[in-house]
Protein backbone atom coordinates (compact mmCIF):
# COMPACT_ATOMS: atom_id res chain seq x y z
CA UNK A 1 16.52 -16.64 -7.76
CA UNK A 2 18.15 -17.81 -4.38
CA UNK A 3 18.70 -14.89 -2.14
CA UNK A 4 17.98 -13.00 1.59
CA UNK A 5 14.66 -11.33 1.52
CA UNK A 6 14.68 -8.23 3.71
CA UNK A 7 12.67 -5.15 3.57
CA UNK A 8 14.14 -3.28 1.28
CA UNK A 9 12.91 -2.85 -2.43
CA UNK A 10 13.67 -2.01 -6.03
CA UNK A 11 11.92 -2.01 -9.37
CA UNK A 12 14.46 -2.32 -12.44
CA UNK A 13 13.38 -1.38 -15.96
CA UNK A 14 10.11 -2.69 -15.51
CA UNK A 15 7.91 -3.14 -18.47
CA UNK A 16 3.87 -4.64 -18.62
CA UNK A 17 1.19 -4.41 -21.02
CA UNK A 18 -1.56 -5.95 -22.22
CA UNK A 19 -2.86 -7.35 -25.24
CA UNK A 20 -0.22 -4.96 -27.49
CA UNK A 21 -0.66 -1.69 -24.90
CA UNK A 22 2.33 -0.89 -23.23
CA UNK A 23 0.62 0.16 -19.43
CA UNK A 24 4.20 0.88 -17.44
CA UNK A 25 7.16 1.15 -19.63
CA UNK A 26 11.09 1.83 -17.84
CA UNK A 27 9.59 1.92 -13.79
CA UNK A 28 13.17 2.31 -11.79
CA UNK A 29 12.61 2.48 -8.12
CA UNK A 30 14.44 1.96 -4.91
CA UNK A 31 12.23 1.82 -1.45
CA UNK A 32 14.56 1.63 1.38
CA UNK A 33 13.63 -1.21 4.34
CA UNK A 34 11.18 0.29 7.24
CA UNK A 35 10.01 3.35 4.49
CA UNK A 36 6.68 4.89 2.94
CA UNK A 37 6.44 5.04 -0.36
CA UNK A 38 3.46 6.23 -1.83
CA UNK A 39 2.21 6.23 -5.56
CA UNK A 40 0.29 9.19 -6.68
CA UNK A 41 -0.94 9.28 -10.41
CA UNK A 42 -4.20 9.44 -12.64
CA UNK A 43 -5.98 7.30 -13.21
CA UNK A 44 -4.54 5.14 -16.11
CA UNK A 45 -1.12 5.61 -14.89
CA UNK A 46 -0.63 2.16 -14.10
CA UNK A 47 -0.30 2.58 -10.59
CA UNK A 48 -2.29 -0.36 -8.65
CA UNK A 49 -0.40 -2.59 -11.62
CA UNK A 50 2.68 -1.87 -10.11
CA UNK A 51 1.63 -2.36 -7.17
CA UNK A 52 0.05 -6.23 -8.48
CA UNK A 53 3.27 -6.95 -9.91
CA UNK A 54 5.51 -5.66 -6.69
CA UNK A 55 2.96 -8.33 -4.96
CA UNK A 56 3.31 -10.75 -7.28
CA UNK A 57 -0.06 -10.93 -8.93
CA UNK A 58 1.37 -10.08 -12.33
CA UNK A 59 4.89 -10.53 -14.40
CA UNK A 60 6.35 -7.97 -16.08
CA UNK A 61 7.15 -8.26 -20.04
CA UNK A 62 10.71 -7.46 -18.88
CA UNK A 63 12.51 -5.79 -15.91
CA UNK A 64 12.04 -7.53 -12.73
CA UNK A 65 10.86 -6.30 -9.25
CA UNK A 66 13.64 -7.78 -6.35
CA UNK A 67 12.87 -8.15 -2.45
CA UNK A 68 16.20 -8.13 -0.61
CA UNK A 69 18.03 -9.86 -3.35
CA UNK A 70 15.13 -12.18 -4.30
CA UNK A 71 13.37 -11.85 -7.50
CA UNK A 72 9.69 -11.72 -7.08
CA UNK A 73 8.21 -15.06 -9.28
CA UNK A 74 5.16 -15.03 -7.46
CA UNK A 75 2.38 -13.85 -4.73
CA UNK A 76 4.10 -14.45 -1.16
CA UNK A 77 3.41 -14.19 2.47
CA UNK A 78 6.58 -11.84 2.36
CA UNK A 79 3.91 -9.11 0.90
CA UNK A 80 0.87 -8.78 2.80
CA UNK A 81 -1.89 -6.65 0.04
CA UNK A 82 -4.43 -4.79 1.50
CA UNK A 83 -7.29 -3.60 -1.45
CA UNK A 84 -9.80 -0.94 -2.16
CA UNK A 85 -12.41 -3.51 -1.87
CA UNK A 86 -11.66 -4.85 1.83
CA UNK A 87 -11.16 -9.13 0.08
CA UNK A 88 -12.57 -10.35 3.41
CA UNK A 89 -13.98 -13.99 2.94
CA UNK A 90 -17.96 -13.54 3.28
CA UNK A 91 -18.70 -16.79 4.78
CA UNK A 92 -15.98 -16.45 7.87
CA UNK A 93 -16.65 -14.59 10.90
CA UNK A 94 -14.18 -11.62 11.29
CA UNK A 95 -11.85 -13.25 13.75
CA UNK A 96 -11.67 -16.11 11.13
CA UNK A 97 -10.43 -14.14 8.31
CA UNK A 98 -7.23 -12.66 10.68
CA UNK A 99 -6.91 -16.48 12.02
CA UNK A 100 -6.24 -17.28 8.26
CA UNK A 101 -3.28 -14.35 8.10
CA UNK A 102 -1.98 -15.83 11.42
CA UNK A 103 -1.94 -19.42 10.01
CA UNK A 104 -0.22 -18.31 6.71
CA UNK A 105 2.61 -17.02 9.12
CA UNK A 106 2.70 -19.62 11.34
CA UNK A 107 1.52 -23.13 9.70
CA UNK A 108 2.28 -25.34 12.47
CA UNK A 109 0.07 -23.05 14.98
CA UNK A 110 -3.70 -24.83 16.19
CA UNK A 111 -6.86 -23.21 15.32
CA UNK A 112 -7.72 -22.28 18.72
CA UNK A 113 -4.02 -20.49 19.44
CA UNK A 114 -4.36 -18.76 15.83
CA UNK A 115 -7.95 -17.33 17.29
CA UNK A 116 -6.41 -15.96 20.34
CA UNK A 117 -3.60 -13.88 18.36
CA UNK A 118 -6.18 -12.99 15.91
CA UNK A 119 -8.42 -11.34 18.62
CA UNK A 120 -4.56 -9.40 19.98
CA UNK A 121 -4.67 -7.72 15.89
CA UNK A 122 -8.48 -7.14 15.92
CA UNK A 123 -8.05 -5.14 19.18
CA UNK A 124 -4.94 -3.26 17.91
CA UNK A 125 -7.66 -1.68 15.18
CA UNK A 126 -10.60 -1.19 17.23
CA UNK A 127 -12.03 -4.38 16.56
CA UNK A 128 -12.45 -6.95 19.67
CA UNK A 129 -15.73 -6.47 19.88
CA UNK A 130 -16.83 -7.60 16.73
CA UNK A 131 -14.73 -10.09 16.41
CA UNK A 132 -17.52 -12.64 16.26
CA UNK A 133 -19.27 -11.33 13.83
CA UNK A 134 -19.03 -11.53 9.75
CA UNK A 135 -18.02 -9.05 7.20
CA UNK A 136 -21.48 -7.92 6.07
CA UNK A 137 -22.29 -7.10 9.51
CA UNK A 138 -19.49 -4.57 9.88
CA UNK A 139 -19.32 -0.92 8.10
CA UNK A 140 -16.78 -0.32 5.15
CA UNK A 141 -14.78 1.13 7.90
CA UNK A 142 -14.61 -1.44 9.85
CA UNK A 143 -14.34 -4.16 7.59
CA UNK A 144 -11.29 -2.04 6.06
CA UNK A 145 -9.83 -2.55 9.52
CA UNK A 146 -10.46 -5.99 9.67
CA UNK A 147 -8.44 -6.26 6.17
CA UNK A 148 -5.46 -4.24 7.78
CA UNK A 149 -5.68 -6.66 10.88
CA UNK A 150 -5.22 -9.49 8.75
CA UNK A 151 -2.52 -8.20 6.56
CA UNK A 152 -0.84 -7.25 9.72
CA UNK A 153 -1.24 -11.19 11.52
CA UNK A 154 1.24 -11.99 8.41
CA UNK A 155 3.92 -9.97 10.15
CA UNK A 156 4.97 -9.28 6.68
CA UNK A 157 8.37 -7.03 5.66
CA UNK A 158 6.04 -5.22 2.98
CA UNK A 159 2.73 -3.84 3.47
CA UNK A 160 0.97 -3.16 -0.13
CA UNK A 161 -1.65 -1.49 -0.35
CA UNK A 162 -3.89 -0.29 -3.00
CA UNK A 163 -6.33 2.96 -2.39
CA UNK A 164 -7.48 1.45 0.66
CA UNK A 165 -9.26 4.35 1.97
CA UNK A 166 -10.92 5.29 -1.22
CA UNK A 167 -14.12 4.31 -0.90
CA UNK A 168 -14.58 5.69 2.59
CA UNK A 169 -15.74 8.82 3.87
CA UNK A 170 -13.51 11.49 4.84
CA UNK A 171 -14.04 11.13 8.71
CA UNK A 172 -13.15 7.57 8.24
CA UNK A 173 -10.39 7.73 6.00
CA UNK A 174 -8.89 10.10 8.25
CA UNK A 175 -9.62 8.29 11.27
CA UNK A 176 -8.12 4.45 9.22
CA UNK A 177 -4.54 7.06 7.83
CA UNK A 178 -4.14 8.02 12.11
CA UNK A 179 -4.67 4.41 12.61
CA UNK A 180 -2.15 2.94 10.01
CA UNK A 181 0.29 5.35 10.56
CA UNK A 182 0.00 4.21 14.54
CA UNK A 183 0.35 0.59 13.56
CA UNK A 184 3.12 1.28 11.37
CA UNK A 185 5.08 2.74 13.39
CA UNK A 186 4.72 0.55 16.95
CA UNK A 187 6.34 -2.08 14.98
CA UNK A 188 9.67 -3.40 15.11
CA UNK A 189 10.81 -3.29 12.43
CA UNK A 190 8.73 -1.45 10.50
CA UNK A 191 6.89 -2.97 7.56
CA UNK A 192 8.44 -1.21 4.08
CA UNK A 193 4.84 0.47 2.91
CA UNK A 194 4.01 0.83 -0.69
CA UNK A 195 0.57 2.74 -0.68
CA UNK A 196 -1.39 3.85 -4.03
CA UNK A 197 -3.38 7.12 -4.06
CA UNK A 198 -4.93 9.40 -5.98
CA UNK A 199 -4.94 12.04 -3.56
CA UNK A 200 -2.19 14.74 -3.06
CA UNK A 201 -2.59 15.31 0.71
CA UNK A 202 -2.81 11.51 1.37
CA UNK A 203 0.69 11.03 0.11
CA UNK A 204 2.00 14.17 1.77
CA UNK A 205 0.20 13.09 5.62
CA UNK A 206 1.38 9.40 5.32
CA UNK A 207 4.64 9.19 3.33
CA UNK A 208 8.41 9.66 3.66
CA UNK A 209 8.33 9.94 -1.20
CA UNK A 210 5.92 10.28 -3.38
CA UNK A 211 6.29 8.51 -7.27
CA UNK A 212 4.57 10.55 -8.92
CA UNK A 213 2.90 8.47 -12.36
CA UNK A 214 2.70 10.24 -15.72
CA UNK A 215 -0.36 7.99 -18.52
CA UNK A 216 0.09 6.72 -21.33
CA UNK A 217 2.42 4.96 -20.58
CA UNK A 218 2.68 4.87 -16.50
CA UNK A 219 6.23 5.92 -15.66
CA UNK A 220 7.40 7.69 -13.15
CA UNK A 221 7.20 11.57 -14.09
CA UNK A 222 8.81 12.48 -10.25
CA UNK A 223 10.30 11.35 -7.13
CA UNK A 224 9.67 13.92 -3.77
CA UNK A 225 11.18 13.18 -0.71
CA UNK A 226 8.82 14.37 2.13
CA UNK A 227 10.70 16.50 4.19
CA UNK A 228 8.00 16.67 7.60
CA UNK A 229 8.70 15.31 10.98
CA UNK A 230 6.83 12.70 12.04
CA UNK A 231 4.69 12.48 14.07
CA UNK A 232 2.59 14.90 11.77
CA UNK A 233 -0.76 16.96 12.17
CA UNK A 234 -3.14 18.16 9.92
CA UNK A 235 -2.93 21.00 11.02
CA UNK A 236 0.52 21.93 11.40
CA UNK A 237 0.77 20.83 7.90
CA UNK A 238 -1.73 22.92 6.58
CA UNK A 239 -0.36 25.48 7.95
CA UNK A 240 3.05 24.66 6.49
CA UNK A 241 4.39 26.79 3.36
CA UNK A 242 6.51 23.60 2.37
CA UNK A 243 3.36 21.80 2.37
CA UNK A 244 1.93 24.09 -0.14
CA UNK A 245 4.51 23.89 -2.06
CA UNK A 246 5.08 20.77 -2.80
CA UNK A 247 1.70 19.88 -3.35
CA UNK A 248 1.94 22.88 -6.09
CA UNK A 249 4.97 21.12 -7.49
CA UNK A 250 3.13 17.72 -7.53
CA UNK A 251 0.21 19.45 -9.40
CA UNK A 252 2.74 20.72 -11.78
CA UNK A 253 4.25 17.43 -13.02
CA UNK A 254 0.84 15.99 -13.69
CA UNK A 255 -0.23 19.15 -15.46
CA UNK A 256 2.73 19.44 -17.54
CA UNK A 257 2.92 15.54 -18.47
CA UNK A 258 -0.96 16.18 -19.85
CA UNK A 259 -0.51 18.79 -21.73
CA UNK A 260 2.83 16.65 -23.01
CA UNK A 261 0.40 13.71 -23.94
CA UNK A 262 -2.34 16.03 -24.93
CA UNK A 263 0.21 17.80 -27.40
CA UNK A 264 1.93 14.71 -29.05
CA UNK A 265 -1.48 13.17 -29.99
């Protein structure tokens, strides 16, 4: 389908499943250009497979997922995908593996010019000084950081990502949200961020909504638009009553969609 892509996003009457299981069923969503968008479900809910079809990894059974006014047929350099799991290419030195973003951006660039702008994204994380080395020398931190670096060398209008932070520990994953955050919004324009999570205060600290995912099948149960000023503290948010409350309200739709599933068993 011929069309401008821009940042902006929507996800019309989206249906997958596989092998005869329905996994999302009727997924409407619009994610304006430059926002933060952040899915928030069980697990089960479906939630990193929309986020594989928004990529492009996967095609829905019907519905369709629409950059701009271009239907998404396929993975693209228009959606950079950051995972759980870091995907950093073992045999390549770290300043290798955010060359190869840099080169998917910019085809006609040379080797030794994509090198010196991958070095410019490895010290926007933290990372010029292990640029030389490879993956398995780095901590899950830092090779998490690494993975962001690359995605960012695309210079991509969407920014995917799928529980990146989940496997770290808390002082990291607080220490990589400060640093996203930062990244995302230095640049001009802003990347439009889908981010899958699991956990309640993640959405709340990074995100402008939250879809919140009901099982069995994923669909989305609620929409919250997050009403803090950025940029936003811990802190003050703790100390926030709307915080509390609509983290209460989030742990209400997902109790009340169980017990819905639980009862119609």
């Amino acid at each position: 389908m011929s069309g401008e892509t821009t940042g902006a996003l929507r996800v019309e009457g989206l249906r997958f499943g596989y092998g005869g299981t329905t996994v999302l069923d009727g997924i409407d969503l619009a994610v304006e250009e430059g926002s933060f968008l952040a899915l928030l479900g069980p697990s089960g809910s479906g939630k990193s497979t929309l986020l594989r079809l928004i990529a492009g990894l996967e095609q829905p059974g019907r519905g369709r997922v629409l950059t701009g006014d271009r239907q998404v047929a396929g993975p693209g350099i228009e959606r950079a995908v950051v995972f759980q799991n870091y995907a950093l290419f073992p045999w390549m030195r770290v300043v290798d593996n955010v060359a190869e973003g840099v080169r998917k951006a910019a085809p006609g660039i040379s080797r030794a010019e994509a090198r010196v702008r991958a070095v410019d994204y490895l010290e926007r994380v933290g990372l010029r000084d292990v640029a030389e080395r490879y993956p398995f020398e780095l901590s899950g931190g830092m090779q998490q950081r690494a993975a962001i670096a690359r995605a960012l060398a695309l210079e991509s209008p969407f920014l995917l990502m799928d529980e990146p932070f989940g496997a770290l520990d808390p002082v990291n994953r607080a220490r990589l949200q400060d640093l996203l955050i930062g990244l995302w919004q230095a640049r001009t324009p802003r990347p439009t961020v889908v981010f899958v999570t699991h956990d309640v205060d993640e959405a709340l600290l990074l995100a402008d909504r939250v879809a919140v995912l009901g099982a069995s099948p994923g669909r989305v149960i609620e929409d919250f638009a997050v009403p803090f000023e950025r940029p936003r503290s811990r802190a003050a948010l703790f100390a926030d009553d709307r915080f509390h409350a609509l983290r209460e309200s989030i742990a209400e739709a997902l109790d009340a969609d169980t017990l819905a599933r639980l009862a119609s068993a």
